[in-house]
Protein backbone atom coordinates (compact mmCIF):
# COMPACT_ATOMS: atom_id res chain seq x y z
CA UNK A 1 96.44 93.07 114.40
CA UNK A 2 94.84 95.95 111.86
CA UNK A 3 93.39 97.75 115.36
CA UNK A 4 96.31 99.48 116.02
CA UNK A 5 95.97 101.14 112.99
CA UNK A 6 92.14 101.96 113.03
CA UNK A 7 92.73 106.00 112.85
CA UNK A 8 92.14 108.35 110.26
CA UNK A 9 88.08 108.82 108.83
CA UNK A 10 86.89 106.44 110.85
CA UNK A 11 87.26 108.79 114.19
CA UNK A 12 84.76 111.47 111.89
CA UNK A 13 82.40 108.11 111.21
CA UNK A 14 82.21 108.12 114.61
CA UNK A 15 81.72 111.64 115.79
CA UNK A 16 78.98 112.01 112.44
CA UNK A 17 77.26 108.62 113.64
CA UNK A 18 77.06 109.59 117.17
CA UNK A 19 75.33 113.24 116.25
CA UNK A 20 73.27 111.35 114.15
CA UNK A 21 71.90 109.33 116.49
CA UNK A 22 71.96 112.09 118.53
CA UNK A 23 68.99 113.52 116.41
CA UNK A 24 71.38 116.06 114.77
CA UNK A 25 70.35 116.68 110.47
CA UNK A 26 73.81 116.24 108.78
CA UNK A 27 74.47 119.44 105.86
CA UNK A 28 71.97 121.28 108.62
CA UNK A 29 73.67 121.10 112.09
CA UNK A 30 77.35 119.99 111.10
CA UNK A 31 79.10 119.39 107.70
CA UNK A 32 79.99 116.59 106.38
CA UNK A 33 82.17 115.96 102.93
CA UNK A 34 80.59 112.63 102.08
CA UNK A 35 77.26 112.63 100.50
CA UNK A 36 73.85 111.64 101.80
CA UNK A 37 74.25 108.42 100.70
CA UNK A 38 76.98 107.56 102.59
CA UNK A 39 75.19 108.92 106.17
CA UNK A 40 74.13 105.46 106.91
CA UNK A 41 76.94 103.94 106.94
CA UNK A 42 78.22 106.01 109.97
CA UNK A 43 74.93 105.90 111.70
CA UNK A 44 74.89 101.82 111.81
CA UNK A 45 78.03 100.73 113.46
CA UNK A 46 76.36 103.30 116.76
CA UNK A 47 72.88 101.55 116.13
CA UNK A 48 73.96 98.23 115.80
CA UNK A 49 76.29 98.91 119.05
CA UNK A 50 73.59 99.97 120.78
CA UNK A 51 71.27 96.90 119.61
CA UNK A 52 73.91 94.74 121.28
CA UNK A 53 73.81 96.56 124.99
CA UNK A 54 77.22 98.45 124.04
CA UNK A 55 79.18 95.91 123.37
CA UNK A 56 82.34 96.57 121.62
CA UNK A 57 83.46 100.10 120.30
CA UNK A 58 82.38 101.84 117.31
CA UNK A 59 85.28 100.50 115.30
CA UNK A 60 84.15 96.94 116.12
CA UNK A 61 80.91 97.42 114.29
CA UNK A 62 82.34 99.85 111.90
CA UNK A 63 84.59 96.85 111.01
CA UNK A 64 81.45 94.20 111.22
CA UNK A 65 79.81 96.42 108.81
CA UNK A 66 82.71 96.97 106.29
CA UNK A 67 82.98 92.94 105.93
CA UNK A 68 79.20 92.88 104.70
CA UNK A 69 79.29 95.09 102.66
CA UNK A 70 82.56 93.66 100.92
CA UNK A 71 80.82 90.30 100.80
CA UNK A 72 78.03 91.87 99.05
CA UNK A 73 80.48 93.76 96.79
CA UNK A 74 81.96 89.41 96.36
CA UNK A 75 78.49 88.57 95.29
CA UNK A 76 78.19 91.16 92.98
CA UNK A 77 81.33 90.37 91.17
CA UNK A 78 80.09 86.53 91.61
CA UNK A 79 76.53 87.28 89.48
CA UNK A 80 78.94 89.15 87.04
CA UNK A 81 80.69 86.11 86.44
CA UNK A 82 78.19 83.98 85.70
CA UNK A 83 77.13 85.36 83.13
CA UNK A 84 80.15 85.99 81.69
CA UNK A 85 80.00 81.89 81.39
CA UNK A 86 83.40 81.33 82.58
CA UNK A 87 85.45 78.11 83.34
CA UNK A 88 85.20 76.87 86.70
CA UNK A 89 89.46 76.95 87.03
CA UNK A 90 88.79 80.97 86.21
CA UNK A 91 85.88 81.23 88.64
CA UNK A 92 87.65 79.80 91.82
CA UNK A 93 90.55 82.04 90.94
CA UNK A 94 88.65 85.31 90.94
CA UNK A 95 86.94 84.30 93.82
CA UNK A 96 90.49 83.64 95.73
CA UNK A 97 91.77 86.78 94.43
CA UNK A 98 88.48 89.03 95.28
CA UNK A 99 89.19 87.18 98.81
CA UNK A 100 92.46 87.79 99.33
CA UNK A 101 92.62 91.80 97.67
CA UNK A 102 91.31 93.07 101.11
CA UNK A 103 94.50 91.99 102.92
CA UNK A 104 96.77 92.47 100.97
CA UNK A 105 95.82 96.50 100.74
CA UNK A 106 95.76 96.14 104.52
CA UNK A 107 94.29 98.13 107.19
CA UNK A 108 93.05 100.92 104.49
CA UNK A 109 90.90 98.44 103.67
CA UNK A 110 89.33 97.87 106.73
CA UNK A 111 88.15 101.45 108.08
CA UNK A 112 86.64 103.29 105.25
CA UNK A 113 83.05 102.49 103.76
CA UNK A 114 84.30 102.18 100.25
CA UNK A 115 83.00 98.89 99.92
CA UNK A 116 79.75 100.13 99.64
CA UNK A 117 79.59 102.22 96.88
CA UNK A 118 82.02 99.26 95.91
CA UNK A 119 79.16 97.02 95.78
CA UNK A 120 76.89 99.32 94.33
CA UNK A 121 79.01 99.50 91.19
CA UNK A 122 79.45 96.20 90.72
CA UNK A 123 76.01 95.56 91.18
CA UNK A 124 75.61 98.04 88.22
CA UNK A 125 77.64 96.32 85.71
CA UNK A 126 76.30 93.09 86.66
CA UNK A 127 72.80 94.39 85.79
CA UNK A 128 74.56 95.99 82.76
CA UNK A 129 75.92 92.03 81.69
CA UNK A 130 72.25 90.71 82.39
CA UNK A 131 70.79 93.37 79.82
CA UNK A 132 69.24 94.95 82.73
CA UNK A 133 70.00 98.67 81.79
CA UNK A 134 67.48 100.21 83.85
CA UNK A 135 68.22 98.69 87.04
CA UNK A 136 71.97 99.23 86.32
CA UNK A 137 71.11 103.53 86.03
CA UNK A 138 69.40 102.75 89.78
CA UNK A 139 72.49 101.11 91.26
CA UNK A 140 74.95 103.79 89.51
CA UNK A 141 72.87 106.55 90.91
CA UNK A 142 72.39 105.04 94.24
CA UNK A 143 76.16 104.65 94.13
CA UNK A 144 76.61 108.11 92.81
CA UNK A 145 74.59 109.16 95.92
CA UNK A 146 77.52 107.41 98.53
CA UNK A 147 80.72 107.61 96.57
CA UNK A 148 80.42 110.14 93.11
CA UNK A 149 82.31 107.94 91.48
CA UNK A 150 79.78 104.75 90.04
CA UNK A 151 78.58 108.29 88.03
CA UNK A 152 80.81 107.25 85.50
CA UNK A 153 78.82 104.03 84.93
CA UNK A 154 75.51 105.69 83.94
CA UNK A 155 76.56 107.04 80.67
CA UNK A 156 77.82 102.92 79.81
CA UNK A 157 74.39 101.77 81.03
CA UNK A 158 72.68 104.71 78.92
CA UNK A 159 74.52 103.13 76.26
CA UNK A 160 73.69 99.89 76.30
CA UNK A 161 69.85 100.89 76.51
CA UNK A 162 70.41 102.82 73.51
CA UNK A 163 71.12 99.62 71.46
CA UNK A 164 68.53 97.46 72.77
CA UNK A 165 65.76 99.96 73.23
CA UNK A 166 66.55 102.98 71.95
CA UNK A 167 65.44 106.70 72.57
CA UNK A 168 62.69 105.29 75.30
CA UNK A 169 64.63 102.90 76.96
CA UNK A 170 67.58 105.86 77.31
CA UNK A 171 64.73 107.83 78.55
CA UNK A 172 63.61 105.02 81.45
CA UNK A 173 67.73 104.91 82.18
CA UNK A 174 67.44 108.88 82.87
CA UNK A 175 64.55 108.76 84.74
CA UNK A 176 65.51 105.99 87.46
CA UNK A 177 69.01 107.56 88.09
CA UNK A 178 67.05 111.25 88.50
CA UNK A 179 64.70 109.74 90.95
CA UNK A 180 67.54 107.82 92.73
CA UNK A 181 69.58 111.50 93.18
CA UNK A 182 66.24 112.90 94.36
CA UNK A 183 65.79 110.64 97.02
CA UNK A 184 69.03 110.92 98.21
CA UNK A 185 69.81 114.32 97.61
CA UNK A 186 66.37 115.80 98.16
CA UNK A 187 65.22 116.14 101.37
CA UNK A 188 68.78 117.37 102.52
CA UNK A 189 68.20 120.19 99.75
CA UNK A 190 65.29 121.08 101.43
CA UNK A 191 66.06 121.65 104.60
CA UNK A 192 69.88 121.70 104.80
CA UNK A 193 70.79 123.96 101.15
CA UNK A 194 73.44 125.26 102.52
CA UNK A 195 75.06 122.33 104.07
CA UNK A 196 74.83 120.31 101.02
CA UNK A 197 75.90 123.70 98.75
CA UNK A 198 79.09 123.16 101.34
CA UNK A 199 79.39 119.64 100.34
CA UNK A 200 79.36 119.95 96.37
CA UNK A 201 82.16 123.12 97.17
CA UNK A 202 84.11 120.89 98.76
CA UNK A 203 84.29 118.64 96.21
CA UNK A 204 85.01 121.04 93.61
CA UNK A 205 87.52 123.56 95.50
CA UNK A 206 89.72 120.84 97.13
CA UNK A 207 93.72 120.94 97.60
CA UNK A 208 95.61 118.62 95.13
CA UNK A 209 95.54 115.87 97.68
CA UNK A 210 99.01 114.51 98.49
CA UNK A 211 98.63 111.19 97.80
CA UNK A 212 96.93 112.30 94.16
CA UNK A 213 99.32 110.97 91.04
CA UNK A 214 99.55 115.10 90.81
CA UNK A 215 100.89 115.59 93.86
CA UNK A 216 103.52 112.79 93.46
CA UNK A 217 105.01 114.86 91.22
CA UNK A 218 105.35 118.09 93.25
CA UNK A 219 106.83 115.03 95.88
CA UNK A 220 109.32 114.17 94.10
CA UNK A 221 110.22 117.29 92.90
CA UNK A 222 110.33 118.35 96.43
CA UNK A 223 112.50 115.51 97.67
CA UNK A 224 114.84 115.02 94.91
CA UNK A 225 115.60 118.80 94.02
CA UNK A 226 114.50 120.69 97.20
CA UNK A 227 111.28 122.50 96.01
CA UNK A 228 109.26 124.30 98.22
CA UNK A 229 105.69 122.96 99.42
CA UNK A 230 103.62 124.06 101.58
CA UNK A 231 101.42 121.18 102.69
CA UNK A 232 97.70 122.12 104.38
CA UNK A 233 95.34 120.29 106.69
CA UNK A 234 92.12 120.23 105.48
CA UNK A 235 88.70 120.08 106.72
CA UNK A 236 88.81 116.89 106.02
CA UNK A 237 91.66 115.07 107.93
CA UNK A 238 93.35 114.97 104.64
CA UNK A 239 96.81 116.85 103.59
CA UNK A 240 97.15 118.89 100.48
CA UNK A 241 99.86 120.66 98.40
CA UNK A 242 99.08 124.38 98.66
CA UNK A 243 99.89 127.25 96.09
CA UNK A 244 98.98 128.11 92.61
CA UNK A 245 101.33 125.75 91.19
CA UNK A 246 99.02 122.89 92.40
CA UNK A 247 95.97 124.35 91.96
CA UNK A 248 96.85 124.81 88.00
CA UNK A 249 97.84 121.37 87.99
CA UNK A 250 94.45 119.92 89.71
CA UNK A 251 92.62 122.47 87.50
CA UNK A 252 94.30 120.32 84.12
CA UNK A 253 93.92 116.98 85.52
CA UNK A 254 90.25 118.05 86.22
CA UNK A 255 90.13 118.98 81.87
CA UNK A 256 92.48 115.76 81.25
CA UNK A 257 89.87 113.50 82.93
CA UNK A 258 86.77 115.02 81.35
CA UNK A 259 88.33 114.35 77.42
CA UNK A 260 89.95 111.01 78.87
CA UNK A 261 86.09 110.13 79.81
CA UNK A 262 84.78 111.45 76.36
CA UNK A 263 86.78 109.47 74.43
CA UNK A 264 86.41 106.58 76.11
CA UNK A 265 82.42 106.58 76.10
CA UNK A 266 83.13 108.14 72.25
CA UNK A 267 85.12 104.63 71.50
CA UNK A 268 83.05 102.36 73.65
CA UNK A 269 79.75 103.09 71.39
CA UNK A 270 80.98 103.20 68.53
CA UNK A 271 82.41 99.30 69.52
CA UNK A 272 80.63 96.25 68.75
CA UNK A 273 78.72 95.09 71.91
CA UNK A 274 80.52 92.71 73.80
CA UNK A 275 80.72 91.37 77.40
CA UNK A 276 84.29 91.85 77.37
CA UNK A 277 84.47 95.50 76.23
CA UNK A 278 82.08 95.94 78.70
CA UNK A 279 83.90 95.32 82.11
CA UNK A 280 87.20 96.72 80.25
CA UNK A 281 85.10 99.95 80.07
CA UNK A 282 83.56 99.91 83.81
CA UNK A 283 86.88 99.27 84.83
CA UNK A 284 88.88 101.63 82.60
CA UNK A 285 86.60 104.70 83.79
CA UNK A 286 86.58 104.01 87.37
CA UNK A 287 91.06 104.21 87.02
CA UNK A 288 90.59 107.01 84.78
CA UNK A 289 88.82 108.80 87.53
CA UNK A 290 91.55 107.81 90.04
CA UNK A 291 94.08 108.91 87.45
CA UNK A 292 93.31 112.42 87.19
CA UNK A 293 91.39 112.71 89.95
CA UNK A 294 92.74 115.88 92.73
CA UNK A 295 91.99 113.39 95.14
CA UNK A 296 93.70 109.64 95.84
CA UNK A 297 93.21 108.53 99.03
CA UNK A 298 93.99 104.32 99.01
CA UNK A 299 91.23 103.26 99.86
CA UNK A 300 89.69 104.17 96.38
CA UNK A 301 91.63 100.89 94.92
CA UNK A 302 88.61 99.42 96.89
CA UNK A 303 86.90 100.62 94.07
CA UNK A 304 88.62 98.56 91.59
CA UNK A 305 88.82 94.91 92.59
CA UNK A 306 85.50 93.80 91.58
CA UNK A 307 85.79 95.78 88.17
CA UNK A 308 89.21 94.13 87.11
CA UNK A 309 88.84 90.84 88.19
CA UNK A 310 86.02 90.20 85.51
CA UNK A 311 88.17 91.13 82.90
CA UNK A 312 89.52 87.94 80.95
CA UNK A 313 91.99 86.78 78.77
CA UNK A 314 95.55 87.59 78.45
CA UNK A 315 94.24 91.21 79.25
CA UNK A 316 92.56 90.32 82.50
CA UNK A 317 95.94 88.21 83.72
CA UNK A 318 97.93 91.17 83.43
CA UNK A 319 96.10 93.77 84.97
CA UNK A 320 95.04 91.47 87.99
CA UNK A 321 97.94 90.56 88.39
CA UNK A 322 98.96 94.45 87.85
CA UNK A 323 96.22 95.66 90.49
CA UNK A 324 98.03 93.25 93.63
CA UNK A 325 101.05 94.34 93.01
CA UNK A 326 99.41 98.41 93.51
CA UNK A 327 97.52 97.05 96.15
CA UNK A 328 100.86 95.45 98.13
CA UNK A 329 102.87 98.33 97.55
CA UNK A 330 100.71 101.07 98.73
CA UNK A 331 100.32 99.07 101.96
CA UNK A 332 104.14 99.15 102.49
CA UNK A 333 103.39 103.19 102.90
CA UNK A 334 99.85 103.42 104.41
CA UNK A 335 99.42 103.40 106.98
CA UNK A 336 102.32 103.05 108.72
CA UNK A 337 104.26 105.77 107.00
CA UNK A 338 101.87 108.28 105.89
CA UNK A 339 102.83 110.75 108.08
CA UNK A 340 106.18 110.46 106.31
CA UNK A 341 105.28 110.90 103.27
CA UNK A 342 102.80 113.93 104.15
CA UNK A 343 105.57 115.68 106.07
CA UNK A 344 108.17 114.99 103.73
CA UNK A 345 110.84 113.47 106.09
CA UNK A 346 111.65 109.78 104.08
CA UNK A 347 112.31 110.36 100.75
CA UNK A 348 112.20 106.43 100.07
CA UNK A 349 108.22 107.19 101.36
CA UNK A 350 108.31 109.53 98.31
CA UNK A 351 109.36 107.69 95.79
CA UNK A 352 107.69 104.53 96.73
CA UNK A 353 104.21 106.58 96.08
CA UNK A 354 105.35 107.99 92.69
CA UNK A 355 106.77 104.44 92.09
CA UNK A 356 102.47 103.09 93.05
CA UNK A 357 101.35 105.80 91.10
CA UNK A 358 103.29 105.38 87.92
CA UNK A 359 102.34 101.64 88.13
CA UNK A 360 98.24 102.81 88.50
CA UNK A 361 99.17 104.61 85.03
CA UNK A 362 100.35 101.99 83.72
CA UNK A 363 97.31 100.03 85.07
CA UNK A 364 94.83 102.83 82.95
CA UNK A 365 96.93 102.50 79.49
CA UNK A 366 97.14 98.10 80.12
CA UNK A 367 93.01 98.99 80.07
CA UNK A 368 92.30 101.66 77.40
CA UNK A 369 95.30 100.19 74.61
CA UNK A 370 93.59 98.21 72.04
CA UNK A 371 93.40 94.74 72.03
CA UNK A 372 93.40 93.18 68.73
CA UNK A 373 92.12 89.82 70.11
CA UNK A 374 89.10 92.05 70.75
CA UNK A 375 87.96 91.82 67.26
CA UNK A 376 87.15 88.53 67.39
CA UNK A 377 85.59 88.66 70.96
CA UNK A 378 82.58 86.57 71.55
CA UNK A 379 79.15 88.36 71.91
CA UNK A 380 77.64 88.16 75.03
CA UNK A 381 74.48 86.48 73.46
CA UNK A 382 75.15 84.88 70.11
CA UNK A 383 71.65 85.84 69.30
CA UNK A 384 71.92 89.35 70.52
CA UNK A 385 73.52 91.88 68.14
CA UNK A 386 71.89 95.34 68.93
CA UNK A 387 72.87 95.42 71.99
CA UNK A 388 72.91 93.31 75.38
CA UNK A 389 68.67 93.48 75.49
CA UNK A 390 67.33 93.39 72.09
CA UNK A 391 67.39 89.18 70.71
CA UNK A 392 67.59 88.42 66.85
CA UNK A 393 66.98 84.90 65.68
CA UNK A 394 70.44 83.34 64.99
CA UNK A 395 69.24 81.68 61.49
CA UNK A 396 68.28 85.15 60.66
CA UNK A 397 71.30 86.65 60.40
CA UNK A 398 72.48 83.97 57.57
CA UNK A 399 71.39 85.18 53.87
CA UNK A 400 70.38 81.91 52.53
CA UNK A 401 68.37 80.96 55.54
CA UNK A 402 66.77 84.54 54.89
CA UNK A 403 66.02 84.05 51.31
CA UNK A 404 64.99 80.83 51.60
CA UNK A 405 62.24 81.96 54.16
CA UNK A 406 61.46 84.63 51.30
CA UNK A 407 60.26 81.39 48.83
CA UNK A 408 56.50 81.24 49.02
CA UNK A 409 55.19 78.04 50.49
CA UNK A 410 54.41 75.65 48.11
């Protein structure tokens, strides 16, 4: 049914994968806006083709691949769980929802390689709940490498090594998400600069996307008291709003994220450590970054899934249940009526996306307001208190235990 629909990025996965294979260097012989971690994800669906004597398409396999990666992305959020040591009721309810989220954001969901650097963040905050702060940095920086976004989870992992092993263990954090970057990054610096110089311009110098909670604005503005837009094609595929009027606006949400980060990662160490906080503040990044991001293409809500569903309590309820109502409303729109909203020719298009993005706002202040139940929350190792890594002897932390192993023996 979703095959009628299978358009958009996946046509440049397919022209990128074919020039690949091809024997073409990407950043050197053709440009792509993705970066170099993402290249294999276009260049499998055309080996894997080929593997089978050409059967299928491209989109076939592209699909094949996008349903492993979200079951890794499942198993990710799976590991999480467990050692967040929740009921079985809670457990079989994540695992329908994580099940069902893919559907009900539709065909988006199906045609773009978010999953992957999906899976590579959750991977990180699993390894984050397991104490494993080193190995979290790798998975951040490998996703970092497909998606920029899991970025945002190194300086949470950096944190947590800080209270279990201090300066060193910080330093062992830096050094496996620099040598991640280098291996991705490197040999395309080498012999491609200028491609991959392309790529991190791109990234910077973009249009305020239409779709961005920015743009929504300049939408409704547009629909409800007839201001003029000019809307642009980019390199991309994408549509954005043109003029200086945007371009202010993308260059203050770009400011309004960076403080909205800082005092997030401010608040988060100076917090008691706690499993909870800790997938509140994976997941509260990751919206802040779609939030005031210049960019909000739906498949990015991808990104969220496996970070919200871990979060519990009365919390947790609400913003899953917050999240699938996002999720169904931005399929009524895409993809079946983006080129709509893009053109500007429904304004019931319009105000349905304003109406998605308000509601992903209200998703970001659900995760950042404080909770006071919070204050009470259980550590994530009774016997941990430094931090997720570093153990401390539960009798130790009583006085009279402690002065009583003070008395000499007698």
């Amino acid at each position: 049914m979703f095959s009628r629909w299978l358009f958009g990025d996946a046509r440049y996965y397919d022209t990128w994968g074919s020039w690949m294979a091809a024997h073409q260097v990407p950043y050197r012989d053709f440009n792509v806006e993705y970066p170099p971690g993402a290249l294999p994800t276009f260049l499998a669906p055309v080996a894997l083709r080929k593997l089978s004597g050409y059967h299928g398409t491209f989109f076939f396999w592209l699909r094949v691949e996008i349903l492993v990666f979200s079951e890794f992305a499942f198993a990710a959020t799976l590991f999480a769980l467990r050692r967040l040591d929740v009921s079985g009721r809670r457990a079989y309810a994540v695992c329908c929802a994580a099940g069902v989220a893919p559907a009900v954001l539709g065909p988006i969901a199906f045609f773009h390689f978010d999953y992957w650097p999906a899976f590579l963040a959750a991977a990180a905050v699993a390894s984050m709940l397991y104490g494993r702060g080193v190995l979290a940095c790798a998975f951040a920086a490998a996703g970092t490498a497909a998606k920029i976004y899991p970025a945002l989870l190194v300086p949470l992992a950096l944190i947590e090594l800080w209270r279990s092993g201090g300066a060193r263990a910080v330093a062992r954090g830096i050094v496996a998400t620099v040598v991640v970057l280098a291996v991705a990054f490197g040999p395309f610096a080498v012999v491609a600069p200028h491609g991959l110089g392309w790529f991190f311009h791109r990234q910077y110098d973009r249009a305020l996307e239409v779709e961005s909670i920015g743009a929504s604005f300049f939408a409704f503005a547009h629909s409800a008291a007839g201001v003029h837009l000019h809307i642009l094609l980019t390199s991309g595929g994408s549509h954005g709003i043109a003029g200086s009027a945007a371009k202010r606006v993308g260059s203050l949400l770009t400011v309004l994220m960076v403080v909205a980060l800082a005092v997030q990662y401010v608040r988060y160490f100076r917090a008691p450590a706690s499993a909870q906080r800790l997938v509140v503040a994976c997941a509260a990044v990751v919206t802040t970054y779609i939030v005031f991001s210049k960019v909000f293409s739906p498949q990015y809500l991808v990104w969220l899934s496996p970070l919200v569903l871990l979060i519990g309590g009365r919390r947790g309820l609400r913003a899953s249940m917050l999240l699938f109502v996002i999720l169904g409303v931005t399929q009524i729109f895409e993809p079946y009526y983006y080129s709509l909203y893009w053109s500007m020719d429904a304004p019931w298009v319009v105000y349905l996306v304003l109406f998605r993005n308000l509601l992903v706002i209200g998703l970001l202040g659900l995760l950042v307001w404080p909770d006071p139940s919070e204050r009470y929350a259980k550590q994530l190792d009774p016997g941990r208190v430094a931090g997720f890594g570093r153990a401390v002897d539960d009798d130790a932390l009583d006085p009279h235990v402690a002065l009583r192993r003070l008395e000499p023996d007698r």
